[in-house]
C-alpha atoms as a PDB file:
ATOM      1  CA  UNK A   1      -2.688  79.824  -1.761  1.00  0.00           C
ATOM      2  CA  UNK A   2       0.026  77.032  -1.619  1.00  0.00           C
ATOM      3  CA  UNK A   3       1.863  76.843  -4.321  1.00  0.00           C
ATOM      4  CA  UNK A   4       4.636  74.648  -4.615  1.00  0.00           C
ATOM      5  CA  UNK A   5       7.106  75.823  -8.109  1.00  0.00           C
ATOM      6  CA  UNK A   6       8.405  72.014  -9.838  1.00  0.00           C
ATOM      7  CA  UNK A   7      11.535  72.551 -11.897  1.00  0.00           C
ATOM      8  CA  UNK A   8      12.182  69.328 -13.142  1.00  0.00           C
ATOM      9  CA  UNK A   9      16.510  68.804 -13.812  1.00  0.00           C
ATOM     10  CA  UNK A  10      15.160  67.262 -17.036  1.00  0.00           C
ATOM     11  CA  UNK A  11      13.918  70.559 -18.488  1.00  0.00           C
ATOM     12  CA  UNK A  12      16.284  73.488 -19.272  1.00  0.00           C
ATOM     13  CA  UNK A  13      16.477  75.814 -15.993  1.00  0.00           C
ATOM     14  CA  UNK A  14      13.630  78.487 -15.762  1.00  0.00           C
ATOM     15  CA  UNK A  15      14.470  81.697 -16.320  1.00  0.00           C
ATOM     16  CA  UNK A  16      11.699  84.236 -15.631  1.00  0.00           C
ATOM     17  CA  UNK A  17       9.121  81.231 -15.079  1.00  0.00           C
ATOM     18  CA  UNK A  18       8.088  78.236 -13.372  1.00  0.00           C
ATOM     19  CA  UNK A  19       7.270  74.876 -15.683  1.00  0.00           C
ATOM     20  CA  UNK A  20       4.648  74.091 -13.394  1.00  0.00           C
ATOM     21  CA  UNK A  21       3.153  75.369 -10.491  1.00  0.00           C
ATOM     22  CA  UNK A  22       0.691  72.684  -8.171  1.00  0.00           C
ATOM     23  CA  UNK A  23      -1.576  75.869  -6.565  1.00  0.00           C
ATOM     24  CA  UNK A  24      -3.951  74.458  -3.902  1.00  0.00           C
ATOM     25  CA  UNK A  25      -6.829  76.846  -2.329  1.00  0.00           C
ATOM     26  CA  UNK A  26     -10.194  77.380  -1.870  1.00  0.00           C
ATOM     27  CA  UNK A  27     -10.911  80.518  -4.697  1.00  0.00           C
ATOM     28  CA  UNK A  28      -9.701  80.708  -8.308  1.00  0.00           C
ATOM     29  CA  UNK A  29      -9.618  84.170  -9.416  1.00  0.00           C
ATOM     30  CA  UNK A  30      -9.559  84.420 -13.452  1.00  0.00           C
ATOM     31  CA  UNK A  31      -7.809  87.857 -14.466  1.00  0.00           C
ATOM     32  CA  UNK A  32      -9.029  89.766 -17.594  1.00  0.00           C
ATOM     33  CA  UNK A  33      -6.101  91.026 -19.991  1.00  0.00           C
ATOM     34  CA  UNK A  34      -4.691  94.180 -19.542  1.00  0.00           C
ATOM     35  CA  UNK A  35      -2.529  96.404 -21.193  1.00  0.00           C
ATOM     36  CA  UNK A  36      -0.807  99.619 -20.157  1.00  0.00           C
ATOM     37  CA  UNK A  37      -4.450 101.534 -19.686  1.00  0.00           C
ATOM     38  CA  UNK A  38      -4.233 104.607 -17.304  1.00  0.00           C
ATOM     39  CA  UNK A  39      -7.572 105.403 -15.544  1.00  0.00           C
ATOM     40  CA  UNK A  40      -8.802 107.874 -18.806  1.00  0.00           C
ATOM     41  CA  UNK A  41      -8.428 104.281 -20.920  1.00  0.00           C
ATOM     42  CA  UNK A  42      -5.318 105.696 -23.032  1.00  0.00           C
ATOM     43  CA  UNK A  43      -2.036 103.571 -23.583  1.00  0.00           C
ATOM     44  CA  UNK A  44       0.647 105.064 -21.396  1.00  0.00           C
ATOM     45  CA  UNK A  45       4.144 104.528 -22.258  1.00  0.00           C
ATOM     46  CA  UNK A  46       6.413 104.329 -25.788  1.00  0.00           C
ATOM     47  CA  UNK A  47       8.607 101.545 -25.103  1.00  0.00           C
ATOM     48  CA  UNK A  48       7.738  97.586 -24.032  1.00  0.00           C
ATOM     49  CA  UNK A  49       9.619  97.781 -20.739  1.00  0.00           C
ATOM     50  CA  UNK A  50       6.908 101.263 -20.019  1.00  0.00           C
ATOM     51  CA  UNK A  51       4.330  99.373 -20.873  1.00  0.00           C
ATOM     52  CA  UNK A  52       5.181  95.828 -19.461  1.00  0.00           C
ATOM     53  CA  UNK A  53       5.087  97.756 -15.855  1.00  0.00           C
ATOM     54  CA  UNK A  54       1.685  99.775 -16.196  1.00  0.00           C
ATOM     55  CA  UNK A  55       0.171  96.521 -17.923  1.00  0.00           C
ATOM     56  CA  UNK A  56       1.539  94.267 -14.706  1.00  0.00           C
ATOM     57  CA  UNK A  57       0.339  96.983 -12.280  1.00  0.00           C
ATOM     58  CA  UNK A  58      -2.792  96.591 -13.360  1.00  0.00           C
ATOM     59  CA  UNK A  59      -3.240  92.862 -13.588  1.00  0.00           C
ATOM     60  CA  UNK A  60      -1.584  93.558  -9.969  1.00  0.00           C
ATOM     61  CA  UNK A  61      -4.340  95.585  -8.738  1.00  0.00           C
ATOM     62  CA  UNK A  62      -7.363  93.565 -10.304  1.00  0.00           C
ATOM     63  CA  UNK A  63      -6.005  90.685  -8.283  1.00  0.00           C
ATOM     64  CA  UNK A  64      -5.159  92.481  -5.110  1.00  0.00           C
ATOM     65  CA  UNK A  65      -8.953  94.120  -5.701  1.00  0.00           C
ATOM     66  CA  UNK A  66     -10.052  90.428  -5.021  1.00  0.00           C
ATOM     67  CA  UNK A  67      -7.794  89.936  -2.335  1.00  0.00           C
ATOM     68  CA  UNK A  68      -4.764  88.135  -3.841  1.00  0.00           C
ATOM     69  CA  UNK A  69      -1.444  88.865  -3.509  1.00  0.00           C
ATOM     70  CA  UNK A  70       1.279  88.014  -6.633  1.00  0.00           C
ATOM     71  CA  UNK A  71       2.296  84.884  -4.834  1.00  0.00           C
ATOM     72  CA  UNK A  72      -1.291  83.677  -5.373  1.00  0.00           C
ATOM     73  CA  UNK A  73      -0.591  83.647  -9.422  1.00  0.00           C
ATOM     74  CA  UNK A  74      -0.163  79.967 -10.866  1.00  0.00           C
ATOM     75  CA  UNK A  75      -0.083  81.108 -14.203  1.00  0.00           C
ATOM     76  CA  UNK A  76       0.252  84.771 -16.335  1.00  0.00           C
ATOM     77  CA  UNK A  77       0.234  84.664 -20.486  1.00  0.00           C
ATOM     78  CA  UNK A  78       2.056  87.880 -22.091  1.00  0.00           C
ATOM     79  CA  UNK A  79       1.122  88.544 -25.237  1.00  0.00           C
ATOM     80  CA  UNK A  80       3.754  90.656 -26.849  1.00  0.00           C
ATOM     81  CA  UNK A  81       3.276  92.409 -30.469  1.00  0.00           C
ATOM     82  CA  UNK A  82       7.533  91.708 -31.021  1.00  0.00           C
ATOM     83  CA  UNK A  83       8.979  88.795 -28.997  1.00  0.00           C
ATOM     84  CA  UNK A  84      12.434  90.045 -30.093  1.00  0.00           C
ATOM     85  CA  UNK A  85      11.732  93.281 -28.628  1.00  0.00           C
ATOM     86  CA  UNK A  86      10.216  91.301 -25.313  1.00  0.00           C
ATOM     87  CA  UNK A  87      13.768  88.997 -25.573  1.00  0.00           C
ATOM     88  CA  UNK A  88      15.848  91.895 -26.178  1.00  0.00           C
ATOM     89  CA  UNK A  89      13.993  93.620 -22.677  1.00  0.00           C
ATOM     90  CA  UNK A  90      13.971  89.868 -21.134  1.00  0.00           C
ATOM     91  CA  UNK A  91      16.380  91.004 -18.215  1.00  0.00           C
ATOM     92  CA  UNK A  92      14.648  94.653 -17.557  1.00  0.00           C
ATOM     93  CA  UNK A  93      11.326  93.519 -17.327  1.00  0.00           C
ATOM     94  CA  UNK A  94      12.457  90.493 -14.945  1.00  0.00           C
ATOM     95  CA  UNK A  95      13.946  93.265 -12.662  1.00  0.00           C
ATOM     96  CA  UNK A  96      10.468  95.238 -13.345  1.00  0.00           C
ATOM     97  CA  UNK A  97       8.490  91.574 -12.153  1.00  0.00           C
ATOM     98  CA  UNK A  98      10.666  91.067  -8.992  1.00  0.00           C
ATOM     99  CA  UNK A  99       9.995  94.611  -7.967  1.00  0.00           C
ATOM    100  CA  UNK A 100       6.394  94.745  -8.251  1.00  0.00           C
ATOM    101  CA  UNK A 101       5.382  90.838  -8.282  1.00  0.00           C
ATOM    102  CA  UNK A 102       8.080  89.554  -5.780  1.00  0.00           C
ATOM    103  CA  UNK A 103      10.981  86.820  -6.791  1.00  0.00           C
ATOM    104  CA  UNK A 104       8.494  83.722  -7.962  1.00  0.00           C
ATOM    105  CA  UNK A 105       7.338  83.316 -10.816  1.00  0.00           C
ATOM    106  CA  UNK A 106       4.131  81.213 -11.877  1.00  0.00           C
ATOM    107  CA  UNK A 107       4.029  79.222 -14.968  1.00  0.00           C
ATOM    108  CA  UNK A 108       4.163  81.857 -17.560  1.00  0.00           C
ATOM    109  CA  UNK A 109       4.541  81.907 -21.708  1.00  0.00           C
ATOM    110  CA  UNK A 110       5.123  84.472 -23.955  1.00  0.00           C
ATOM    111  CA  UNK A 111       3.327  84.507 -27.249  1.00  0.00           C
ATOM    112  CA  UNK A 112       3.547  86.355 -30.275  1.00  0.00           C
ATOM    113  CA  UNK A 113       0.698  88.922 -31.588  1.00  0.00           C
ATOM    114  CA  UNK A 114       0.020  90.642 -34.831  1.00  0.00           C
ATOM    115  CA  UNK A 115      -1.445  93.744 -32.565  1.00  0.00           C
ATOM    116  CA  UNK A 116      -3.605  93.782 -29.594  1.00  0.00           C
ATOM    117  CA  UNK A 117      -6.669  95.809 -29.190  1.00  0.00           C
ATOM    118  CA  UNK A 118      -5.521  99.238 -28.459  1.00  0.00           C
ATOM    119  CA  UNK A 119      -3.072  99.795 -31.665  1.00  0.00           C
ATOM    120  CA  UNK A 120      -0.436 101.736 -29.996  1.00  0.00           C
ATOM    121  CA  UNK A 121      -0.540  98.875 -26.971  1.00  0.00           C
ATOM    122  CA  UNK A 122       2.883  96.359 -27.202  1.00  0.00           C
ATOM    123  CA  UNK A 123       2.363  93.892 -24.327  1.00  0.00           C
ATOM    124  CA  UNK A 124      -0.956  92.198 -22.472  1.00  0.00           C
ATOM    125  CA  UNK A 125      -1.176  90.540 -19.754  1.00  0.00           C
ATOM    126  CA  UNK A 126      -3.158  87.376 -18.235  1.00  0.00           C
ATOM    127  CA  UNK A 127      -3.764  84.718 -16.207  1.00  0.00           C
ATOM    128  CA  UNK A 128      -5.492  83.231 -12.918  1.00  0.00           C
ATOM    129  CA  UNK A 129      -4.480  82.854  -9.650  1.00  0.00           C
ATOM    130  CA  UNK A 130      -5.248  80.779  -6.770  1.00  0.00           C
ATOM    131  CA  UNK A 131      -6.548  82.065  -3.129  1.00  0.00           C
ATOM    132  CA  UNK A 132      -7.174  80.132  -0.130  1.00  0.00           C
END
């Protein structure tokens, strides 16, 4: 994919996102939400930053089982079940990102849940990405 980040200096500077992301290529690979599910289908992890990894791994490897790479995401939606808790993590699980997902970020939002559909899960993960 070619995907060229636009940061307009009208907006507020991005931090831990892109505003928009112009992804050219041949493939558009839509990716299912997941949570922190090991291979048994149980929640791993007590705490959001736990879960935000094991959730991100595995929208990781359901793209790289297509085979993308996390620079061919344009956009990922995390659903998170306390935003405060997310806000409170923000800086943790942008360390956690850059590790596993590399230092760009696609256009992303956060949004608030009441629960997801495992009750002990505290973050989900989505989005699509573009391959050439």
């Amino acid at each position: 994919m070619s995907a060229e980040r636009v940061n307009p200096p009208e907006l507020s500077p991005p931090t831990g996102f892109s505003h928009a992301v112009v992804a050219t290529g041949s493939r558009v690979v839509f990716l299912a939400g997941q949570t922190a599910l090991d291979t048994d289908g149980k929640v791993v992890g007590d705490t959001l930053p736990e879960q935000f990894e094991r959730a991100l791994t595995n929208l990781l490897t359901a793209l790289e089982a297509t085979g993308g790479t996390p620079a061919d995401l344009a956009r990922v939606t995390v659903y998170a079940t306390d935003v405060s808790d997310y806000r409170t993590h923000a800086a943790e699980l942008g360390l956690i990102w850059r590790r596993l997902a590399g230092p760009d970020y696609p256009a992303m939002a956060v949004i608030g849940v009441v629960r997801l559909w495992d009750d002990q899960a505290l973050v989900e993960l989505d989005g699509f990405a573009v391959l050439q």
